[in-house]
Protein backbone atom coordinates (compact mmCIF):
# COMPACT_ATOMS: atom_id res chain seq x y z
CA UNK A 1 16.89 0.30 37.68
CA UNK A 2 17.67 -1.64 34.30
CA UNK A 3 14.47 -1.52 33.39
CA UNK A 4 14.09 1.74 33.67
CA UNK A 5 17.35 2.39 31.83
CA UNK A 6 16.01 0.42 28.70
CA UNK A 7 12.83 2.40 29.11
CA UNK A 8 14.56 5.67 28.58
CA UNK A 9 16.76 4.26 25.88
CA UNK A 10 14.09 3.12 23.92
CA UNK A 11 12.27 6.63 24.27
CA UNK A 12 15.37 8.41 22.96
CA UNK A 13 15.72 5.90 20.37
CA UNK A 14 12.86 6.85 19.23
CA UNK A 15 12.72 9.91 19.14
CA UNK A 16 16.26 9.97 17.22
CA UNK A 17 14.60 7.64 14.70
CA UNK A 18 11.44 10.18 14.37
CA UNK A 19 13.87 13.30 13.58
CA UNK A 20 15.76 11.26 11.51
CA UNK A 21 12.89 9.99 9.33
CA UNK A 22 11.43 13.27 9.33
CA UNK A 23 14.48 14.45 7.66
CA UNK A 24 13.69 12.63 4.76
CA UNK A 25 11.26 14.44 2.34
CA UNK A 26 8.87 12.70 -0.33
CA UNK A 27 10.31 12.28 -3.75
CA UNK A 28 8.85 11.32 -7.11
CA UNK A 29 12.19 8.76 -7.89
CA UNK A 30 15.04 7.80 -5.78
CA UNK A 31 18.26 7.27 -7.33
CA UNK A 32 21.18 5.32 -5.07
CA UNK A 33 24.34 7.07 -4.89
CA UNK A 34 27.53 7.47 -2.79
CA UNK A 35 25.44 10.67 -1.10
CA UNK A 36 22.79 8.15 0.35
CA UNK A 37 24.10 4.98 0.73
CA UNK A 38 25.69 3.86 4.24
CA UNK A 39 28.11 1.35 4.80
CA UNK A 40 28.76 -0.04 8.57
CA UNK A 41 30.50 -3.43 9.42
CA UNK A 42 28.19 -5.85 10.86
CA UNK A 43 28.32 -8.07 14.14
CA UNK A 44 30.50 -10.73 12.14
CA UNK A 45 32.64 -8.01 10.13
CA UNK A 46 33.42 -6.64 13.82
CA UNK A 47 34.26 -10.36 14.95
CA UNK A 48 36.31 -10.59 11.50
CA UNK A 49 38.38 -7.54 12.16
CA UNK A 50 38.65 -9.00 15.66
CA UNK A 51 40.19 -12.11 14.11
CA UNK A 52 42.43 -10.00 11.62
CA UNK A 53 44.25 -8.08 15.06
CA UNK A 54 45.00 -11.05 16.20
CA UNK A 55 46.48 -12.80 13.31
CA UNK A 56 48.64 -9.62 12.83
CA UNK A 57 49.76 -9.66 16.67
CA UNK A 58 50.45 -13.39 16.37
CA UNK A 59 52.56 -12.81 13.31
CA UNK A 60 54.64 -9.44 14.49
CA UNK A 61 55.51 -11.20 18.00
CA UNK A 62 56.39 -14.80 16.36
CA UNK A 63 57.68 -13.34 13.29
CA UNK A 64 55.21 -15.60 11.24
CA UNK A 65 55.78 -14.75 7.51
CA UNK A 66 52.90 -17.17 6.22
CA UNK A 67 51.02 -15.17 9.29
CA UNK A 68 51.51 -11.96 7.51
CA UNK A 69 50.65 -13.36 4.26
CA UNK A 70 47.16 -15.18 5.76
CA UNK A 71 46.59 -11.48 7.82
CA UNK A 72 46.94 -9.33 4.58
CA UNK A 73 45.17 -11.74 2.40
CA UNK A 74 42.27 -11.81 4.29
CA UNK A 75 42.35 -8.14 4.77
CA UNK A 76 42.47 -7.32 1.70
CA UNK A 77 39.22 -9.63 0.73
CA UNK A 78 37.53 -7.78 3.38
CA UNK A 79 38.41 -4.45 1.78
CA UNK A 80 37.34 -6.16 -1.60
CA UNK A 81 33.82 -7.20 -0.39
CA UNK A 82 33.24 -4.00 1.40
CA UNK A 83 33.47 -2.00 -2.17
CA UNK A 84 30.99 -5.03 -3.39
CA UNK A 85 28.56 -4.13 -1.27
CA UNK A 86 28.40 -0.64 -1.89
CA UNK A 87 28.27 -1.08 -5.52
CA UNK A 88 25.27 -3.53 -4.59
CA UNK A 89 23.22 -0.63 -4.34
CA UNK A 90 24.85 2.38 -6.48
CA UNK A 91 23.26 3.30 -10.04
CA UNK A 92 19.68 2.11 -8.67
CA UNK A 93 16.88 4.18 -9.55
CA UNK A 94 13.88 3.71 -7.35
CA UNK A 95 10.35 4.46 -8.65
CA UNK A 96 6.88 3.94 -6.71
CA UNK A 97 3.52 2.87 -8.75
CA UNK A 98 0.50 4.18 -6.97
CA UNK A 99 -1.02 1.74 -4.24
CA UNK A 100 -4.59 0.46 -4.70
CA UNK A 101 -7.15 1.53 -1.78
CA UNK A 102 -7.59 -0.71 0.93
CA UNK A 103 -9.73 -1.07 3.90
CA UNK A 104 -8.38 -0.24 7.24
CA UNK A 105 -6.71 -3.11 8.95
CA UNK A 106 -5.58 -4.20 5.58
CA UNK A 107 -2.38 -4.95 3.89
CA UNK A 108 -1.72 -2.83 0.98
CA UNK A 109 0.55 -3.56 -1.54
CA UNK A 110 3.28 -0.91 -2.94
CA UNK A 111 5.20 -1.63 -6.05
CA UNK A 112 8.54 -0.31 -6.23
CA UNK A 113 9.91 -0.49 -9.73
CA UNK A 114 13.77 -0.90 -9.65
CA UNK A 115 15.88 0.35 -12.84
CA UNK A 116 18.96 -1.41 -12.87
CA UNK A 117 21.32 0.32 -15.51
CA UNK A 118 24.28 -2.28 -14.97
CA UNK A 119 24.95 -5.79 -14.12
CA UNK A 120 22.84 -7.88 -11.99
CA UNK A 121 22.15 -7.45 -8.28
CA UNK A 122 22.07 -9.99 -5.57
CA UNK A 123 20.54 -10.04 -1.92
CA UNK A 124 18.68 -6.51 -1.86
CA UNK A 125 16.23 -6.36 0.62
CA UNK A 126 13.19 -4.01 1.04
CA UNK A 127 10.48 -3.16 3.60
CA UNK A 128 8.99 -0.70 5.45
CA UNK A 129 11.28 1.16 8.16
CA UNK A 130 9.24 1.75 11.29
CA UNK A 131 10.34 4.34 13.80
CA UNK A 132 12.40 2.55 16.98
CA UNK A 133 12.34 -0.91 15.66
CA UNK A 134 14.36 -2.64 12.84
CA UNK A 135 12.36 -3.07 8.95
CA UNK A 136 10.72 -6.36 8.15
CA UNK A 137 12.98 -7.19 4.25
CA UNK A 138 11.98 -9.13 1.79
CA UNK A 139 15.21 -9.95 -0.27
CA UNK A 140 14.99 -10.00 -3.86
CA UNK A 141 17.46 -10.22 -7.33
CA UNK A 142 17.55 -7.47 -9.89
CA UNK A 143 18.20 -8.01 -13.12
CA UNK A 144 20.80 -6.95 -15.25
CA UNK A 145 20.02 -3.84 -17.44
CA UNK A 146 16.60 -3.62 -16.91
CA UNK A 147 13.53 -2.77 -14.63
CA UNK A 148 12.12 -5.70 -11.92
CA UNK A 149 8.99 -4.37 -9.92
CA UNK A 150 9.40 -5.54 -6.20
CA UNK A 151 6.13 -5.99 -4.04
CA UNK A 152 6.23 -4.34 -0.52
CA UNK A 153 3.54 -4.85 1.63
CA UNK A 154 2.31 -1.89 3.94
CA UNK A 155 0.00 -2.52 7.32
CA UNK A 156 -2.61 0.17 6.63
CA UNK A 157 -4.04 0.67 10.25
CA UNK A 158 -6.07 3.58 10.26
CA UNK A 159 -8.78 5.18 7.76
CA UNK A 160 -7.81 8.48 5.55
CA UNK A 161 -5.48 9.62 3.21
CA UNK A 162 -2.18 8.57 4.35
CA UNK A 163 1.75 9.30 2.94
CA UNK A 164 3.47 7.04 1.78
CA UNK A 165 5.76 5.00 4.42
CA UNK A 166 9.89 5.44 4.50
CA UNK A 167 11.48 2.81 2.63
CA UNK A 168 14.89 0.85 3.28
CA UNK A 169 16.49 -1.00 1.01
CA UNK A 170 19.27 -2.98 2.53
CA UNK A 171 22.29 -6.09 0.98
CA UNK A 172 24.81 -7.54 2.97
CA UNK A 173 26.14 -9.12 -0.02
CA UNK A 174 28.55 -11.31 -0.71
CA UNK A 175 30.05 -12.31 2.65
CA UNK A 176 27.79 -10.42 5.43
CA UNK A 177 30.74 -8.64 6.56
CA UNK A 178 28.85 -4.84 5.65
CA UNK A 179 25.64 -3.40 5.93
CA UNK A 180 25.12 -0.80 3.40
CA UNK A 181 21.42 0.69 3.13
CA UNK A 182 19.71 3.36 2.04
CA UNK A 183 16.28 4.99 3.11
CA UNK A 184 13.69 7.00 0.78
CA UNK A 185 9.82 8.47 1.47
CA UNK A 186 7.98 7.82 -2.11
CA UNK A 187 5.94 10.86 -3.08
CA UNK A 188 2.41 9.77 -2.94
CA UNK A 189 -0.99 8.93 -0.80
CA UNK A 190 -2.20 5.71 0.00
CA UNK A 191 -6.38 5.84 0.31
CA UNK A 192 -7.49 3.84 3.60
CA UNK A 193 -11.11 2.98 3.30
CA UNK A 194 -13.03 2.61 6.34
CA UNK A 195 -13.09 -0.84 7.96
CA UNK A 196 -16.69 -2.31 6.81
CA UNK A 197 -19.13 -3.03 9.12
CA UNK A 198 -19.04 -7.24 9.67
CA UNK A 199 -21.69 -8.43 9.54
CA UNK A 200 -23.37 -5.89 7.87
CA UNK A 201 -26.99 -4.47 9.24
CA UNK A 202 -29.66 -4.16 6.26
CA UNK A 203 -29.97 -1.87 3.90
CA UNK A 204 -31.90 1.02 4.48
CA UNK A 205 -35.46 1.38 2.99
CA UNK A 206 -35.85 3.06 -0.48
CA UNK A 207 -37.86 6.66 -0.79
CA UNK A 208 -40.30 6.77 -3.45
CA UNK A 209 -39.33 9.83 -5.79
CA UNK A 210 -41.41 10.99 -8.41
CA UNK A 211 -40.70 11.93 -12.28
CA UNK A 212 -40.23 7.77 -12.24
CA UNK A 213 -40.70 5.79 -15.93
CA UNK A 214 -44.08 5.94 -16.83
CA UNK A 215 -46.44 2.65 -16.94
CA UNK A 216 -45.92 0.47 -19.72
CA UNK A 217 -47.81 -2.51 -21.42
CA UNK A 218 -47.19 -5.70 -20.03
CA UNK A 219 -46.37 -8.71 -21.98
CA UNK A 220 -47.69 -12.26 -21.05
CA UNK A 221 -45.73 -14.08 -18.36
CA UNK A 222 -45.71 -10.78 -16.36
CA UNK A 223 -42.91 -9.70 -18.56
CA UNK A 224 -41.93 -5.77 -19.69
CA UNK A 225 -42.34 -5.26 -22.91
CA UNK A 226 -41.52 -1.24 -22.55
CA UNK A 227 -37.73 -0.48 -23.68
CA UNK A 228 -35.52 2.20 -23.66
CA UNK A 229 -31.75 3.31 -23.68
CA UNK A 230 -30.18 2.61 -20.57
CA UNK A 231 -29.95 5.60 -18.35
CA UNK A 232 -27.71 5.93 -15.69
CA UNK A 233 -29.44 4.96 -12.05
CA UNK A 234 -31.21 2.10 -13.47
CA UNK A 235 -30.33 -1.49 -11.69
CA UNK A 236 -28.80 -4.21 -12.71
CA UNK A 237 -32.87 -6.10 -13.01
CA UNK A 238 -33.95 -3.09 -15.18
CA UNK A 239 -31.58 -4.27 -17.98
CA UNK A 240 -32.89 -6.48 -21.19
CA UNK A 241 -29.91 -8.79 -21.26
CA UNK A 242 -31.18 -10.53 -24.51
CA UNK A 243 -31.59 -7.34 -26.09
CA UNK A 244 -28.06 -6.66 -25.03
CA UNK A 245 -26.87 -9.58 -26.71
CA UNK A 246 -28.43 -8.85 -30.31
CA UNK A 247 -27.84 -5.35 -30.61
CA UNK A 248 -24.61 -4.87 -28.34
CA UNK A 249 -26.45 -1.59 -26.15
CA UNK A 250 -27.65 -1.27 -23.21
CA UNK A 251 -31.10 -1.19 -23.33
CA UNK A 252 -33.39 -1.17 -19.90
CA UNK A 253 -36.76 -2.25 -19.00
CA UNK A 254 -39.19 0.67 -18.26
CA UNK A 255 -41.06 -0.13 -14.82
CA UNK A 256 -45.26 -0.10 -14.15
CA UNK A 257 -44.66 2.24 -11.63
CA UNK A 258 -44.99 5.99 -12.14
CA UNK A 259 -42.29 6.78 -9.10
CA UNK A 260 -38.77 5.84 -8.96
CA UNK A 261 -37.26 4.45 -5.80
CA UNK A 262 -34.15 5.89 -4.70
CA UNK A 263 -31.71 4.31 -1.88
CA UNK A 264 -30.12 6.71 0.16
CA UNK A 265 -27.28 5.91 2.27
CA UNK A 266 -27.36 8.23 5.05
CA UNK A 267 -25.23 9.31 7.81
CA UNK A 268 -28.21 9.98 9.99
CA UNK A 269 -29.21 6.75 9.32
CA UNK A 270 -26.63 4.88 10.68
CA UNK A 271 -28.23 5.07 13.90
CA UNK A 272 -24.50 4.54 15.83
CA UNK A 273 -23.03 5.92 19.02
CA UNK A 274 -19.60 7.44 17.68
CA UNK A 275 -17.83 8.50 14.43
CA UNK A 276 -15.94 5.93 13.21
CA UNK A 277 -19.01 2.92 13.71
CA UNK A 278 -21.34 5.45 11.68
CA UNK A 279 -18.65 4.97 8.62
CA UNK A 280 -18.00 1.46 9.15
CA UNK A 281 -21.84 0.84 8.60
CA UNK A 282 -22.11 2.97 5.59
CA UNK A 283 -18.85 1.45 4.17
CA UNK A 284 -20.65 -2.03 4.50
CA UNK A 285 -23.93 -0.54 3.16
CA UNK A 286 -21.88 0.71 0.09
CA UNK A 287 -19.91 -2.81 -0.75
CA UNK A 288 -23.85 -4.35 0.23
CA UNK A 289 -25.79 -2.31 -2.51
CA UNK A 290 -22.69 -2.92 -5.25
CA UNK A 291 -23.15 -6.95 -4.64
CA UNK A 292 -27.08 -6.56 -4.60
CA UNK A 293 -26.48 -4.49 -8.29
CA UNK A 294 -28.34 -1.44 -6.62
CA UNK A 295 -28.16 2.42 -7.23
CA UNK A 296 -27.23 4.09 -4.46
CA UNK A 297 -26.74 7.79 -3.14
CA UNK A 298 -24.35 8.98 -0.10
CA UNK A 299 -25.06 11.46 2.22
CA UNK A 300 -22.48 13.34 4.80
CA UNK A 301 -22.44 16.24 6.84
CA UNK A 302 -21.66 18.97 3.83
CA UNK A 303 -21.57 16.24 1.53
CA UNK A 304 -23.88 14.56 -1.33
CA UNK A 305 -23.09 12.27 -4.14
CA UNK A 306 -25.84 11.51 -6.25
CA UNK A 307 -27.26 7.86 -6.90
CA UNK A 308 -25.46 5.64 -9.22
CA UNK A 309 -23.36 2.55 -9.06
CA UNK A 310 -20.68 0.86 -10.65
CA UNK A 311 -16.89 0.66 -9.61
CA UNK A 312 -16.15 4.62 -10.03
CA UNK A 313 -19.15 5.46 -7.66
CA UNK A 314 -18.01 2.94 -5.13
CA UNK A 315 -15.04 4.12 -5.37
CA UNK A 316 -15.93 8.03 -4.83
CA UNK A 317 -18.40 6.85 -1.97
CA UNK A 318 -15.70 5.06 0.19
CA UNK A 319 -13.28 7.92 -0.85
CA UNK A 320 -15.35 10.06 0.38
CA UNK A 321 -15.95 8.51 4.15
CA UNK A 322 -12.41 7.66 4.48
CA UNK A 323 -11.23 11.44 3.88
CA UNK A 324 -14.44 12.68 5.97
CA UNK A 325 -13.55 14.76 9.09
């Protein structure tokens, strides 16, 4: 019967914490005020207050005037460190960088930039607050009158275009006796690329396409001799690196052949049983072809990008299969 009482508790508190956090809409900033900021005693400021009733009862029934004096004191330092703890937080201004991409499985890494318009700030903590379980901190000091940048790292588990998790920042400073926090959704996506394929199956074959360079004289040494400006497609092999180095252009090799080979990454190609293997192959095909210095095409379902290569192309390609429905 326990059992089944915590089982129901944790459902409710669950769903509590999923209204609650869907009460909280995306913004651009966050800025820490008294309309945002709780403030509950913790475990020892209960225990302390605990401590305080008895004092006073002690005192009032023996008529203890250094018992008064010890009973108010202390009172009054809790009172003191409860307004320190709130102030911990108020005037912050909270500010998200965009995430890099990362593949599913991954951690990703958010920045939060912190403006701090007043004196300096001990014992903050930030993380990630999950619904029905308590946020993983990582406790950091803010500078006085300035901006710090605080690393938070996000579990990205599944592939797609994701919002941004809620935050909490959190300080129990200086004596632990209050809990004031504060909880904010950045505005923002966070791009999950599919998790590659490991290890990764070969590369599909290239297609012969014609319109290719046309044949040029070859040097001794089975060397090109043929030059002309780069053009974008050619490979990484196709480029005259010494002629690079004198002249500071790109300048490619033209080839003996009179087609062009083109590699095609495609979806029907993938030859695997369900969805999310037939990206995880392509995604390793992509990163494959970018180490191999290949040009490369994609090809979806109602979707084409062209052959290239470089960073922005790998970058549109694995954009493209994690947003792919």
């Amino acid at each position: 019967m326990n059992r089944l009482n915590r089982t129901m508790l944790g459902r409710l508190r669950r769903r509590f914490d999923t209204w609650w956090q869907g009460r909280h809409r995306p913004a651009e900033q966050w800025r820490l005020s008294q309309r945002n900021i709780y403030i509950v005693p913790t475990r020892a400021g209960l225990f302390f207050g605990m401590t305080l009733m008895v004092l006073l009862i002690a005192s009032i029934n023996y008529q203890l005037n250094l018992g008064y004096a010890l009973t108010f004191l202390l009172a009054g330092s809790a009172l003191a460190s409860m307004h320190m703890t709130h102030n911990s937080l108020r005037g912050l201004t909270l500010h998200a960088r965009p995430p890099a991409p990362v593949f599913a499985g991954d951690r990703a890494t958010l920045e939060v930039v912190v403006t701090n318009p007043g004196a300096a700030r001990h014992g903050l903590g930030f993380g990630v607050q999950m619904p029905g379980g308590p946020a993983q901190l990582a406790f950091a000091q803010i500078g006085a009158a300035g901006q710090s940048p605080v690393a938070i790292g996000v579990l990205a588990e599944k592939r797609g275009l994701q919002s941004l998790p809620l935050l909490k920042i959190e300080t129990r400073f200086p004596f632990g006796l209050f809990r004031a926090w504060s909880l904010w959704r950045p505005a923002g996506q966070l791009c999950v690329y599919p998790r590659a394929e490991h290890p990764a199956a070969a590369l599909p074959a290239t297609a012969a396409v014609a319109g290719g360079p046309m044949p040029a004289r070859g040097a001794q040494g089975g060397e090109f001799d043929g030059l002309r400006p780069w053009r974008r497609g050619d490979t990484l092999r196709q480029v005259a690196w010494k002629k690079v180095a004198r002249s500071g252009e790109l300048i490619s090799r033209e080839g003996h052949e009179s087609a062009r080979h083109e590699l095609w990454l495609d979806w029907a190609a993938t030859r695997q049983p369900d969805t999310e293997a037939r990206l995880s192959r392509l995604a390793a095909w992509v990163l494959l072809a970018e180490r191999q210095g290949l040009a490369y095409g994609l090809r979806l379902p109602g979707l084409e990008l062209p052959p290239s290569s470089g960073a922005p192309h790998r970058h549109a390609a694995l954009s493209a299969l994690a947003a792919w429905r």
